[in-house]
PDB file of N, CA and C in Angstrom:
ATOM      1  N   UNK A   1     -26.906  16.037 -15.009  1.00  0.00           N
ATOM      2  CA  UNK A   1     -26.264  16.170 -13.727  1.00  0.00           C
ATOM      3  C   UNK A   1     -26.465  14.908 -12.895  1.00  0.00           C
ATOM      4  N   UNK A   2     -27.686  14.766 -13.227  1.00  0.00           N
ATOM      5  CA  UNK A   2     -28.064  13.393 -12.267  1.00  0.00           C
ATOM      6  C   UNK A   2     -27.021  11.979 -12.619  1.00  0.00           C
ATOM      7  N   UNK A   3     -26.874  11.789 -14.062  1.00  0.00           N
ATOM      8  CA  UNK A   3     -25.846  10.491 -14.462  1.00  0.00           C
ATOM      9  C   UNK A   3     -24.791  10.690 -14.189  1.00  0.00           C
ATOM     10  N   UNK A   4     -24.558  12.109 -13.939  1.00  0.00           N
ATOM     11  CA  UNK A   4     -22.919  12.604 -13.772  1.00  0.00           C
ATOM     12  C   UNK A   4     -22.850  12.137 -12.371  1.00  0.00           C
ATOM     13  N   UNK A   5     -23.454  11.905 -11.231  1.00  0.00           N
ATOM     14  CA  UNK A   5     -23.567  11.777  -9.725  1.00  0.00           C
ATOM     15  C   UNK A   5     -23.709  10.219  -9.558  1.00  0.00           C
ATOM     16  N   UNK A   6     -24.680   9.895 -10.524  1.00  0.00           N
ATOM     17  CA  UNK A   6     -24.609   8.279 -10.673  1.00  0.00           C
ATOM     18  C   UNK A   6     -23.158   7.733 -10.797  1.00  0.00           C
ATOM     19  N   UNK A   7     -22.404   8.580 -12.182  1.00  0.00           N
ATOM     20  CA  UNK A   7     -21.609   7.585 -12.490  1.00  0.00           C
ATOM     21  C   UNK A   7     -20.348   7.993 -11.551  1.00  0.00           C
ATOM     22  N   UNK A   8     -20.151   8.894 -10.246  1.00  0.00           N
ATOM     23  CA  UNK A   8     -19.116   9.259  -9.480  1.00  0.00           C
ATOM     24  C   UNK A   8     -19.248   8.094  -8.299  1.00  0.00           C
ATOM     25  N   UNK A   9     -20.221   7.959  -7.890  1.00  0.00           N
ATOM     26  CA  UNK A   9     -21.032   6.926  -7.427  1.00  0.00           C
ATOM     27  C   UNK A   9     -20.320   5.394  -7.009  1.00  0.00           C
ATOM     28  N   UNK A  10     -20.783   5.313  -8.851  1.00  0.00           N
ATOM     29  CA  UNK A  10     -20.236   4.324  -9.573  1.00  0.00           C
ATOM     30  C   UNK A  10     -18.856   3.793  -9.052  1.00  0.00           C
ATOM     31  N   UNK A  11     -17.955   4.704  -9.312  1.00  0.00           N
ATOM     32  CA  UNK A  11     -17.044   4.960  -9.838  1.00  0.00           C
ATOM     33  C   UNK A  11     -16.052   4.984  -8.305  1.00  0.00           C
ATOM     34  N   UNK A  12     -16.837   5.376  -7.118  1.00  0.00           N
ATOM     35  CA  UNK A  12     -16.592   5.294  -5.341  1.00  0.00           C
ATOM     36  C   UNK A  12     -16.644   4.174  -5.331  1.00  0.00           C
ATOM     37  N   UNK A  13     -17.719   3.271  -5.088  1.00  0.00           N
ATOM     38  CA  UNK A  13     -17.981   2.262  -4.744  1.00  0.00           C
ATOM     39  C   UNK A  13     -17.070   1.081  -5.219  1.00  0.00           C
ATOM     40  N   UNK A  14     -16.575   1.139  -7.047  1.00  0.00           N
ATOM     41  CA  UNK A  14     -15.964   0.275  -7.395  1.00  0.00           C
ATOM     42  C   UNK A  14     -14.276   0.289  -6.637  1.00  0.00           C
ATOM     43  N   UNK A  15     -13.914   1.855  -6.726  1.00  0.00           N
ATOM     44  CA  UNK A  15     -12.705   1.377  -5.907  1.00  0.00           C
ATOM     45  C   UNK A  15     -12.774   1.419  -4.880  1.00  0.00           C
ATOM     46  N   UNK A  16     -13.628   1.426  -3.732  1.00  0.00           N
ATOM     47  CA  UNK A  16     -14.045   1.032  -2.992  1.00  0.00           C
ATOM     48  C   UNK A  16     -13.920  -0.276  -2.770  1.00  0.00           C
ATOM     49  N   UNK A  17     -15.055  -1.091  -3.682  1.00  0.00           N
ATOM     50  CA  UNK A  17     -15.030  -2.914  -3.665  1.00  0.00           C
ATOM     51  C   UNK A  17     -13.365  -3.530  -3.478  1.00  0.00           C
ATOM     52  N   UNK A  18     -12.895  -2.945  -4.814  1.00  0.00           N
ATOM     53  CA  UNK A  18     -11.198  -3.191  -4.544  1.00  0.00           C
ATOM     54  C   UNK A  18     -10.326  -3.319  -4.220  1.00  0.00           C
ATOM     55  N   UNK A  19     -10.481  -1.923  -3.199  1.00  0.00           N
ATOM     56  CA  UNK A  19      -9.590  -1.466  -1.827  1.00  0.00           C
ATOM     57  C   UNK A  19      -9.929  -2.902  -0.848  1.00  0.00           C
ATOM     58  N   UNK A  20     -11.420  -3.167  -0.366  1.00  0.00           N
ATOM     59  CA  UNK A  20     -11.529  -4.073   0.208  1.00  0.00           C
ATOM     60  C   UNK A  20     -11.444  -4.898  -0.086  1.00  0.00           C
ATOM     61  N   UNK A  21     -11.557  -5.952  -1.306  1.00  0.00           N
ATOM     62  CA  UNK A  21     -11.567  -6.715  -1.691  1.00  0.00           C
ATOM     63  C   UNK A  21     -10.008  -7.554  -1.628  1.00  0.00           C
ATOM     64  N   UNK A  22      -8.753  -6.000  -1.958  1.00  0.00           N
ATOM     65  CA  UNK A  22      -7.773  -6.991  -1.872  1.00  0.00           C
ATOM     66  C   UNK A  22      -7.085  -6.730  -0.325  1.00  0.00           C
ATOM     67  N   UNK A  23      -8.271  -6.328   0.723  1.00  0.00           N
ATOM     68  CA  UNK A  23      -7.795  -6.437   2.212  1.00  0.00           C
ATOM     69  C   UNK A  23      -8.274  -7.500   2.791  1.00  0.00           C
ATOM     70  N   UNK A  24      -9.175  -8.245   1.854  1.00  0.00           N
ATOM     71  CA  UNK A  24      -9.658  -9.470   2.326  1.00  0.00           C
ATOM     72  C   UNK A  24      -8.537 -10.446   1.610  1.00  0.00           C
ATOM     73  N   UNK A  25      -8.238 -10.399   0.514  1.00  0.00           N
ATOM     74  CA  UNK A  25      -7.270 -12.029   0.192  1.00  0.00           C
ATOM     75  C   UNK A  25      -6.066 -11.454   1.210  1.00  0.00           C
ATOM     76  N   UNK A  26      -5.642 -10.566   1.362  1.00  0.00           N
ATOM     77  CA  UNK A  26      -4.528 -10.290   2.323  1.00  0.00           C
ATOM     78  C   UNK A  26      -4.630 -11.010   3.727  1.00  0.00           C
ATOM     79  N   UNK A  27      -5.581 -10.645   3.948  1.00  0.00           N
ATOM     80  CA  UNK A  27      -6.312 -11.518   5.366  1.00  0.00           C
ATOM     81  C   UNK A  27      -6.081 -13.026   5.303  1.00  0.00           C
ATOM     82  N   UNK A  28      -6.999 -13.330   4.258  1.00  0.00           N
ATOM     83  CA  UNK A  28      -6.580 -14.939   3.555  1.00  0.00           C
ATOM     84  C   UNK A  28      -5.286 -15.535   3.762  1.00  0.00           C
ATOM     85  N   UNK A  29      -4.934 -14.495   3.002  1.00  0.00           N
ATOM     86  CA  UNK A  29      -3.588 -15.466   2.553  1.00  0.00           C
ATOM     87  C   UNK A  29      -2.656 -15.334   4.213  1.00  0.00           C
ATOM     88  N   UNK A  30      -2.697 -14.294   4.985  1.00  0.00           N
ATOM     89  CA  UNK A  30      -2.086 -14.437   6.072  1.00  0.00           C
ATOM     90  C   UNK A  30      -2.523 -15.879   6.923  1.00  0.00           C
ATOM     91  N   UNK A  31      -3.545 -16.222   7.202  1.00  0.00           N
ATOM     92  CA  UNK A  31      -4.336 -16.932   7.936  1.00  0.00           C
ATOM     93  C   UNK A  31      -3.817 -18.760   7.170  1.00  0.00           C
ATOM     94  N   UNK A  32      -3.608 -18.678   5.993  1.00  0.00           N
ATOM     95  CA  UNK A  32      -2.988 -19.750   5.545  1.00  0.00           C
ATOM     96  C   UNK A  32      -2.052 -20.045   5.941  1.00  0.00           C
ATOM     97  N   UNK A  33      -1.270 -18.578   5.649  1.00  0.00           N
ATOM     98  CA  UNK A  33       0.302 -18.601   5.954  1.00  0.00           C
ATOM     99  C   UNK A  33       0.772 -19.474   7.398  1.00  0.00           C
ATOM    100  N   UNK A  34       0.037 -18.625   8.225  1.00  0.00           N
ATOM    101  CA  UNK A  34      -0.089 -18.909   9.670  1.00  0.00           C
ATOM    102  C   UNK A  34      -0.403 -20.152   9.884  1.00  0.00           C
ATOM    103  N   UNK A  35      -1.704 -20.760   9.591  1.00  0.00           N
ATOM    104  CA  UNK A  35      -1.890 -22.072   9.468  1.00  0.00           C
ATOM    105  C   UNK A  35      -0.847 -23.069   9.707  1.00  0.00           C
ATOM    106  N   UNK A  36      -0.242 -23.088   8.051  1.00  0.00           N
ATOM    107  CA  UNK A  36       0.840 -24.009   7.810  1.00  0.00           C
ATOM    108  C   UNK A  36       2.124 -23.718   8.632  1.00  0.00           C
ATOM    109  N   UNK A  37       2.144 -23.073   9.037  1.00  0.00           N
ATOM    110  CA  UNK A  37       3.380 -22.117  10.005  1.00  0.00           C
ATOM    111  C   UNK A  37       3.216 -23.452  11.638  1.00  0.00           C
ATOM    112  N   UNK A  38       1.781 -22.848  11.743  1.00  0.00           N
ATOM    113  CA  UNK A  38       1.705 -23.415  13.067  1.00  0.00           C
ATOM    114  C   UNK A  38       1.548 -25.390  12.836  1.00  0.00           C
ATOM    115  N   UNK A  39       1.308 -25.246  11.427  1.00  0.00           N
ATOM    116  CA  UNK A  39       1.151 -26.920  11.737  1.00  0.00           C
ATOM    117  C   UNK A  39       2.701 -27.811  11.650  1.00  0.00           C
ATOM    118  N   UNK A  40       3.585 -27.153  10.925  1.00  0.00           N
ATOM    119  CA  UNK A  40       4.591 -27.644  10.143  1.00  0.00           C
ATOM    120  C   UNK A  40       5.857 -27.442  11.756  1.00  0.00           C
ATOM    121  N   UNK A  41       5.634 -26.255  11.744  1.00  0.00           N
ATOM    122  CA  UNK A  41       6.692 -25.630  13.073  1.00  0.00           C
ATOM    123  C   UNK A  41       6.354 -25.466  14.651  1.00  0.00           C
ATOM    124  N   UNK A  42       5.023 -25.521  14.687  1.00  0.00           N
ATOM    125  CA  UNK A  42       4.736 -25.471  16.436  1.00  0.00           C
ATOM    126  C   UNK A  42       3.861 -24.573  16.687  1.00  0.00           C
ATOM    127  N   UNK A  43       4.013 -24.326  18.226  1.00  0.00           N
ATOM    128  CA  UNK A  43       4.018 -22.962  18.317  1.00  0.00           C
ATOM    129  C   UNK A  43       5.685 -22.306  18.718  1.00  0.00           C
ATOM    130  N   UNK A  44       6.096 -22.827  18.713  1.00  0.00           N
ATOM    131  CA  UNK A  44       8.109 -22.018  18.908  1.00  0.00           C
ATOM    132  C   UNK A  44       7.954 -21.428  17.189  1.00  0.00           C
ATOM    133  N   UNK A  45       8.064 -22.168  16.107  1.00  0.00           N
ATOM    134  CA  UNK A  45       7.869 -21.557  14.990  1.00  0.00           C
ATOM    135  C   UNK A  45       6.755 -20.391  14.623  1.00  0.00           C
ATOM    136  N   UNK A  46       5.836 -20.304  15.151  1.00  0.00           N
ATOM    137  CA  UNK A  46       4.795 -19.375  15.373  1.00  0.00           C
ATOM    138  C   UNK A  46       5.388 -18.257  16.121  1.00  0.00           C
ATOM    139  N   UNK A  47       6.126 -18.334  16.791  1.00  0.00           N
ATOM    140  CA  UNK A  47       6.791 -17.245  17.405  1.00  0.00           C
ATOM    141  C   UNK A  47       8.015 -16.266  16.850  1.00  0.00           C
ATOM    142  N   UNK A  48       8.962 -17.797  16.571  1.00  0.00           N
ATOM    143  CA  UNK A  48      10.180 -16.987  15.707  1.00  0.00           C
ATOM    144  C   UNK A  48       9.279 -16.396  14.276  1.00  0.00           C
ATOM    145  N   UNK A  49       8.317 -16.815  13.809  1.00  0.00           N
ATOM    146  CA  UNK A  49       7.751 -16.324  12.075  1.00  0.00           C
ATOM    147  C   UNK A  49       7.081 -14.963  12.575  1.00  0.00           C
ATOM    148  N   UNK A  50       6.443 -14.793  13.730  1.00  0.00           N
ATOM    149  CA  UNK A  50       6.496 -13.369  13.955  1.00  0.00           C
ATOM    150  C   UNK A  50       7.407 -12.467  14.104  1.00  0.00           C
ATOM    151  N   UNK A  51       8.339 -13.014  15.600  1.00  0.00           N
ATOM    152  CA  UNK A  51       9.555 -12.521  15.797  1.00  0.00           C
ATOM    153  C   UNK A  51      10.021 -11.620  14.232  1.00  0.00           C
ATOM    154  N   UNK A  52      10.325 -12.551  13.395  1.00  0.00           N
ATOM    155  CA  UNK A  52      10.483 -12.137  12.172  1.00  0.00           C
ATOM    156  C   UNK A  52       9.925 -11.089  11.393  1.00  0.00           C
ATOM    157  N   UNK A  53       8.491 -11.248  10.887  1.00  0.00           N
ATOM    158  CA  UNK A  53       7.867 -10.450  10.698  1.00  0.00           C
ATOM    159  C   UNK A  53       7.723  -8.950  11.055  1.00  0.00           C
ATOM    160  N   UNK A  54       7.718  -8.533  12.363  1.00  0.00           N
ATOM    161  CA  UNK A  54       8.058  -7.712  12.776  1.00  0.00           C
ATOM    162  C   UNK A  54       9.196  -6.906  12.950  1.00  0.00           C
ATOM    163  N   UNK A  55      10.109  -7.809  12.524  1.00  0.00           N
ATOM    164  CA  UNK A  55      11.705  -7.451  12.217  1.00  0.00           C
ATOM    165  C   UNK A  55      11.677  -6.626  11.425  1.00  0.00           C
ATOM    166  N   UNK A  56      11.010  -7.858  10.209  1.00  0.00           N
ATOM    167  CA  UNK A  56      11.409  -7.129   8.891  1.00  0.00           C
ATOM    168  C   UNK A  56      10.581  -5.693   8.600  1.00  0.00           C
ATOM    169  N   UNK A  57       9.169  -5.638   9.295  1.00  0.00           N
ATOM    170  CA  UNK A  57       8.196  -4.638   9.686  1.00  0.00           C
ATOM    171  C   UNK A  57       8.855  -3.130   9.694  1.00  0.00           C
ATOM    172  N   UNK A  58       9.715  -3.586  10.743  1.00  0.00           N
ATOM    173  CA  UNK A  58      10.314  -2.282  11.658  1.00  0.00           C
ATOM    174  C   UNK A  58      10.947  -2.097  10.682  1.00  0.00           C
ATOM    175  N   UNK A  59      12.341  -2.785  10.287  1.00  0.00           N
ATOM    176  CA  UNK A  59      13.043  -2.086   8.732  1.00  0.00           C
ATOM    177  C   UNK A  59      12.129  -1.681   8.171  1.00  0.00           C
ATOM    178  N   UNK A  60      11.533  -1.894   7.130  1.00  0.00           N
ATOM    179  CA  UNK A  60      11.036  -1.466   5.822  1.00  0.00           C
ATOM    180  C   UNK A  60      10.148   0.075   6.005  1.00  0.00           C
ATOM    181  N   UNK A  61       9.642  -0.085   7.417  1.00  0.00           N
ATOM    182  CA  UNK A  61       9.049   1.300   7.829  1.00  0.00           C
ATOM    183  C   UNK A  61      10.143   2.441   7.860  1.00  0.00           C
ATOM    184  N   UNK A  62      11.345   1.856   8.795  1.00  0.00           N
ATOM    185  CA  UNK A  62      12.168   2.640   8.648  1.00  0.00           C
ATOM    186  C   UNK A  62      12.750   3.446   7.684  1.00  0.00           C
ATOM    187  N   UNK A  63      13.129   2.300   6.946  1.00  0.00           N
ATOM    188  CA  UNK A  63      13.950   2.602   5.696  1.00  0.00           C
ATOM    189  C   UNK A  63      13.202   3.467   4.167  1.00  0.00           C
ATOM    190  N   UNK A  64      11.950   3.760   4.360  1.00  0.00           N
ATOM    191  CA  UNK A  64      11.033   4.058   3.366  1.00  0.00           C
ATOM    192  C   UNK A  64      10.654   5.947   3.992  1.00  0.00           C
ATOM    193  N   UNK A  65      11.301   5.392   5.427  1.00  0.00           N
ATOM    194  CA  UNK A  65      10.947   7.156   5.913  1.00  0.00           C
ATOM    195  C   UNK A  65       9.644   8.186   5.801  1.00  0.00           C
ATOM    196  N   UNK A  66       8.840   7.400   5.083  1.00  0.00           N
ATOM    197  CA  UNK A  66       7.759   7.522   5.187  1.00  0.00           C
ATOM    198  C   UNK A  66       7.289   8.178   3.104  1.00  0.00           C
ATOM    199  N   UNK A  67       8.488   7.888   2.600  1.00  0.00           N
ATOM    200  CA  UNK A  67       8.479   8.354   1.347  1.00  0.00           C
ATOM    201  C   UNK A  67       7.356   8.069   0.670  1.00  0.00           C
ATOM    202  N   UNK A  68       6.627   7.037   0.900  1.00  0.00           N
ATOM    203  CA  UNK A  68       5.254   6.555   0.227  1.00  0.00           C
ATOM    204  C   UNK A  68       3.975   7.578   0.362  1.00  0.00           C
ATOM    205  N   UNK A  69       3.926   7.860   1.852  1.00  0.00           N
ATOM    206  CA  UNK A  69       3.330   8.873   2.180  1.00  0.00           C
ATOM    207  C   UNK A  69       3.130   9.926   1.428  1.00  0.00           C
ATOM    208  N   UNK A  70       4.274  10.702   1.423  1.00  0.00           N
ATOM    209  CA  UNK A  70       4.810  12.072   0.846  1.00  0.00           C
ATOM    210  C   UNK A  70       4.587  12.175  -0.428  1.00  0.00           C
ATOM    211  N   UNK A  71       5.420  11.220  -0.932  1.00  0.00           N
ATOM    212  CA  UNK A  71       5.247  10.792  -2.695  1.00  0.00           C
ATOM    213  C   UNK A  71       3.835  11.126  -3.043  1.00  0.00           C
ATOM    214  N   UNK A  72       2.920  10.393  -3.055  1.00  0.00           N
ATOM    215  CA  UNK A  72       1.161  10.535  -3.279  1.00  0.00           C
ATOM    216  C   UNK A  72       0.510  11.766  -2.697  1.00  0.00           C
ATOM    217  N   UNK A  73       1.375  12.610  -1.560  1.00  0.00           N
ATOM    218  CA  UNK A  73       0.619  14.312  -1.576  1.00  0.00           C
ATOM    219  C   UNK A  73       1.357  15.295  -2.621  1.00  0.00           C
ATOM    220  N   UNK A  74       2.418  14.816  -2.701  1.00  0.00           N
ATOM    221  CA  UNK A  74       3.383  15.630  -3.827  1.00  0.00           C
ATOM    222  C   UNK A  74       3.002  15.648  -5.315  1.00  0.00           C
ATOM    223  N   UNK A  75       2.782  14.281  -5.626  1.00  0.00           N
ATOM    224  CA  UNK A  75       2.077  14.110  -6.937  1.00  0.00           C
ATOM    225  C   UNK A  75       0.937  14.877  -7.711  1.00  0.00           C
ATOM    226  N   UNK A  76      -0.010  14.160  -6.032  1.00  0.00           N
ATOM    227  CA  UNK A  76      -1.386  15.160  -6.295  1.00  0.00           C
ATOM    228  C   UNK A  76      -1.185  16.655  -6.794  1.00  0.00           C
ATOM    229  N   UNK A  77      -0.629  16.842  -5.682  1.00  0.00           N
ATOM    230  CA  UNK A  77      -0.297  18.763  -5.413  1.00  0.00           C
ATOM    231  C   UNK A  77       0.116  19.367  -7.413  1.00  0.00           C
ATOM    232  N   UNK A  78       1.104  18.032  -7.535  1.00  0.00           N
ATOM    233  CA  UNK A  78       2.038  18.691  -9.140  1.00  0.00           C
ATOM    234  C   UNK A  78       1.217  18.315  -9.355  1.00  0.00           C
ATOM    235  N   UNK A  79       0.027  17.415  -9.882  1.00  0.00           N
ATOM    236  CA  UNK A  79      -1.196  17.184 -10.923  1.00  0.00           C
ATOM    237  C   UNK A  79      -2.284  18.348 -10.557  1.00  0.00           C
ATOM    238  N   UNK A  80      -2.332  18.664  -9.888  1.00  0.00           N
ATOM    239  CA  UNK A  80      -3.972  19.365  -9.323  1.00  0.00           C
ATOM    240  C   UNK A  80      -3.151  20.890 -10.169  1.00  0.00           C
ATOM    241  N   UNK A  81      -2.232  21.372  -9.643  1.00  0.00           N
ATOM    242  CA  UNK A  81      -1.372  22.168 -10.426  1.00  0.00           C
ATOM    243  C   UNK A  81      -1.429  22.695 -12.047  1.00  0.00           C
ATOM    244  N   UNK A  82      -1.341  21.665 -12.598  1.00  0.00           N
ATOM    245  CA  UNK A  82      -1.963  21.299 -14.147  1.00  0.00           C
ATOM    246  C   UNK A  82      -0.780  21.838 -14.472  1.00  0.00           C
ATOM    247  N   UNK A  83       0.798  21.732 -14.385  1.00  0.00           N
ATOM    248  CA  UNK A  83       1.952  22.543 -14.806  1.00  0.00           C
ATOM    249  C   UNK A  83       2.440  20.606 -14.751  1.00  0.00           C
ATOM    250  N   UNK A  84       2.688  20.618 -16.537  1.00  0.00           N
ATOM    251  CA  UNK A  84       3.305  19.048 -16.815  1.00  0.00           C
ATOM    252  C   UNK A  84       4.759  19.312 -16.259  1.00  0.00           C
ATOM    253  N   UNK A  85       5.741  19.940 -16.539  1.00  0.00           N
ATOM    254  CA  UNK A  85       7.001  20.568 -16.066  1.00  0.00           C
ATOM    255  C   UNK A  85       7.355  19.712 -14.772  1.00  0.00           C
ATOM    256  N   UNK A  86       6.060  20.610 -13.960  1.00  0.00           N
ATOM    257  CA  UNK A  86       6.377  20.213 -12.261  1.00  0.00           C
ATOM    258  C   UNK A  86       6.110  19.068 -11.873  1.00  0.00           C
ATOM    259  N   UNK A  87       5.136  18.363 -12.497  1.00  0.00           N
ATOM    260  CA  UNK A  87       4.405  16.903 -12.525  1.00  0.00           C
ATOM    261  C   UNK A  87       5.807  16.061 -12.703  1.00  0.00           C
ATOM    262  N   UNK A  88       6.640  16.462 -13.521  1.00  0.00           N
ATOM    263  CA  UNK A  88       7.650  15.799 -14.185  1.00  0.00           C
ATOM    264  C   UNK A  88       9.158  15.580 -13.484  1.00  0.00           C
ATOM    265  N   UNK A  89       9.051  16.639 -12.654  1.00  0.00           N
ATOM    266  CA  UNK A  89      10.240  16.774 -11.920  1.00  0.00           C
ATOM    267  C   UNK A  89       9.645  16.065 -10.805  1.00  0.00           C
ATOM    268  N   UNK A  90       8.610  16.063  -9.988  1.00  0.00           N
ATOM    269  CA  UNK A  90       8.364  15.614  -8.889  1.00  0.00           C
ATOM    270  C   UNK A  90       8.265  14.245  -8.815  1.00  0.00           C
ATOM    271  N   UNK A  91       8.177  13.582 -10.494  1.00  0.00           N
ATOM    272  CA  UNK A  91       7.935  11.854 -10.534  1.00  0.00           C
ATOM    273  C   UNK A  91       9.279  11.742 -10.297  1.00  0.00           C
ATOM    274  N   UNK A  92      10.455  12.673 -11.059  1.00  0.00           N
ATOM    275  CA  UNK A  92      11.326  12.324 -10.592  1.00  0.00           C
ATOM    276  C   UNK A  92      12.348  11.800  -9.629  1.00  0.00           C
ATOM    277  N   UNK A  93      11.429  13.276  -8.988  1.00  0.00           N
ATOM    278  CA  UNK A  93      12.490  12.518  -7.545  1.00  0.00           C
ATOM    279  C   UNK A  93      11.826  11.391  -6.576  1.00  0.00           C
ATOM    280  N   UNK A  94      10.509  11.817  -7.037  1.00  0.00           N
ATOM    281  CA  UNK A  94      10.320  10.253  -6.258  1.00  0.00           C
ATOM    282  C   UNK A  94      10.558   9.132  -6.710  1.00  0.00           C
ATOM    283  N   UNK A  95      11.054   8.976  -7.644  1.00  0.00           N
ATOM    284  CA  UNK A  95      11.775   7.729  -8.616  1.00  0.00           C
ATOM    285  C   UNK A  95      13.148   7.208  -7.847  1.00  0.00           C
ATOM    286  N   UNK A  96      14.063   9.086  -7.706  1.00  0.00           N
ATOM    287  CA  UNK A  96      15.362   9.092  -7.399  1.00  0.00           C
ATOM    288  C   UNK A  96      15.357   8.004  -5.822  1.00  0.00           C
ATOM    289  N   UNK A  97      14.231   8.758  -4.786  1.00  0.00           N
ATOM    290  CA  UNK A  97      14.027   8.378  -3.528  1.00  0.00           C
ATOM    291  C   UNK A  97      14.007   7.025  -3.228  1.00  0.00           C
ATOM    292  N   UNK A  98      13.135   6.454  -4.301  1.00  0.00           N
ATOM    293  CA  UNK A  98      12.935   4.860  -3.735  1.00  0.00           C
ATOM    294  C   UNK A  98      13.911   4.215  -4.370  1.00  0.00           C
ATOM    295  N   UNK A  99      14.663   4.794  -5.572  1.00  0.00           N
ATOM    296  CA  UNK A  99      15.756   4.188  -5.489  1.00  0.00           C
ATOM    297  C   UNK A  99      16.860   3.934  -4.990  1.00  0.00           C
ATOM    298  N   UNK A 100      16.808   5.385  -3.906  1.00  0.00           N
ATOM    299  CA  UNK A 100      17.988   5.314  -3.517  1.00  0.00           C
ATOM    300  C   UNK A 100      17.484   4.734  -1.871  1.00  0.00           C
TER     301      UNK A 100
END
């Protein structure tokens, strides 16, 4: 019982490290981005590259409706389920969704 707790542990922490790990090069790589943004373009370019950013922000939130969300409680729900059937139909449509 005890290795079984170790290795859940384990097993937290590593995706854990991960999760953070790739919220740090994200960080990075923004801060570069920005960098060269502000050295190359100003600060007027620093403005419109947000301006932007946030543009494109607002779409993609929009347009996703929050399907990402949903998708990953739906999944769970058909896996925790243990019915392959329902697992199967539900990848589906979230397949159908982001494609469409």
């Amino acid at each position: 019982m005890s290795t079984e707790k170790g290795s859940i542990y384990k097993s937290i922490l590593k995706g854990s490290a991960i999760f953070g790990g790739s919220q740090v090069v994200s960080i990075l790589i923004s801060l570069v981005r920005a960098k060269v943004i502000a050295i190359l373009l100003g600060p007027a370019g620093m403005g419109l590259a947000s301006l932007l950013a946030n543009t494109t922000n607002i779409i993609q939130q929009f347009s996703s409706s929050g399907v990402n969300l949903t998708a990953v409680k739906d999944i769970a729900q058909a896996e925790a389920s243990r019915n392959s059937e329902n697992l199967r139909k539900t990848i589906l449509n979230v397949r159908f969704l982001i494609f469409f």
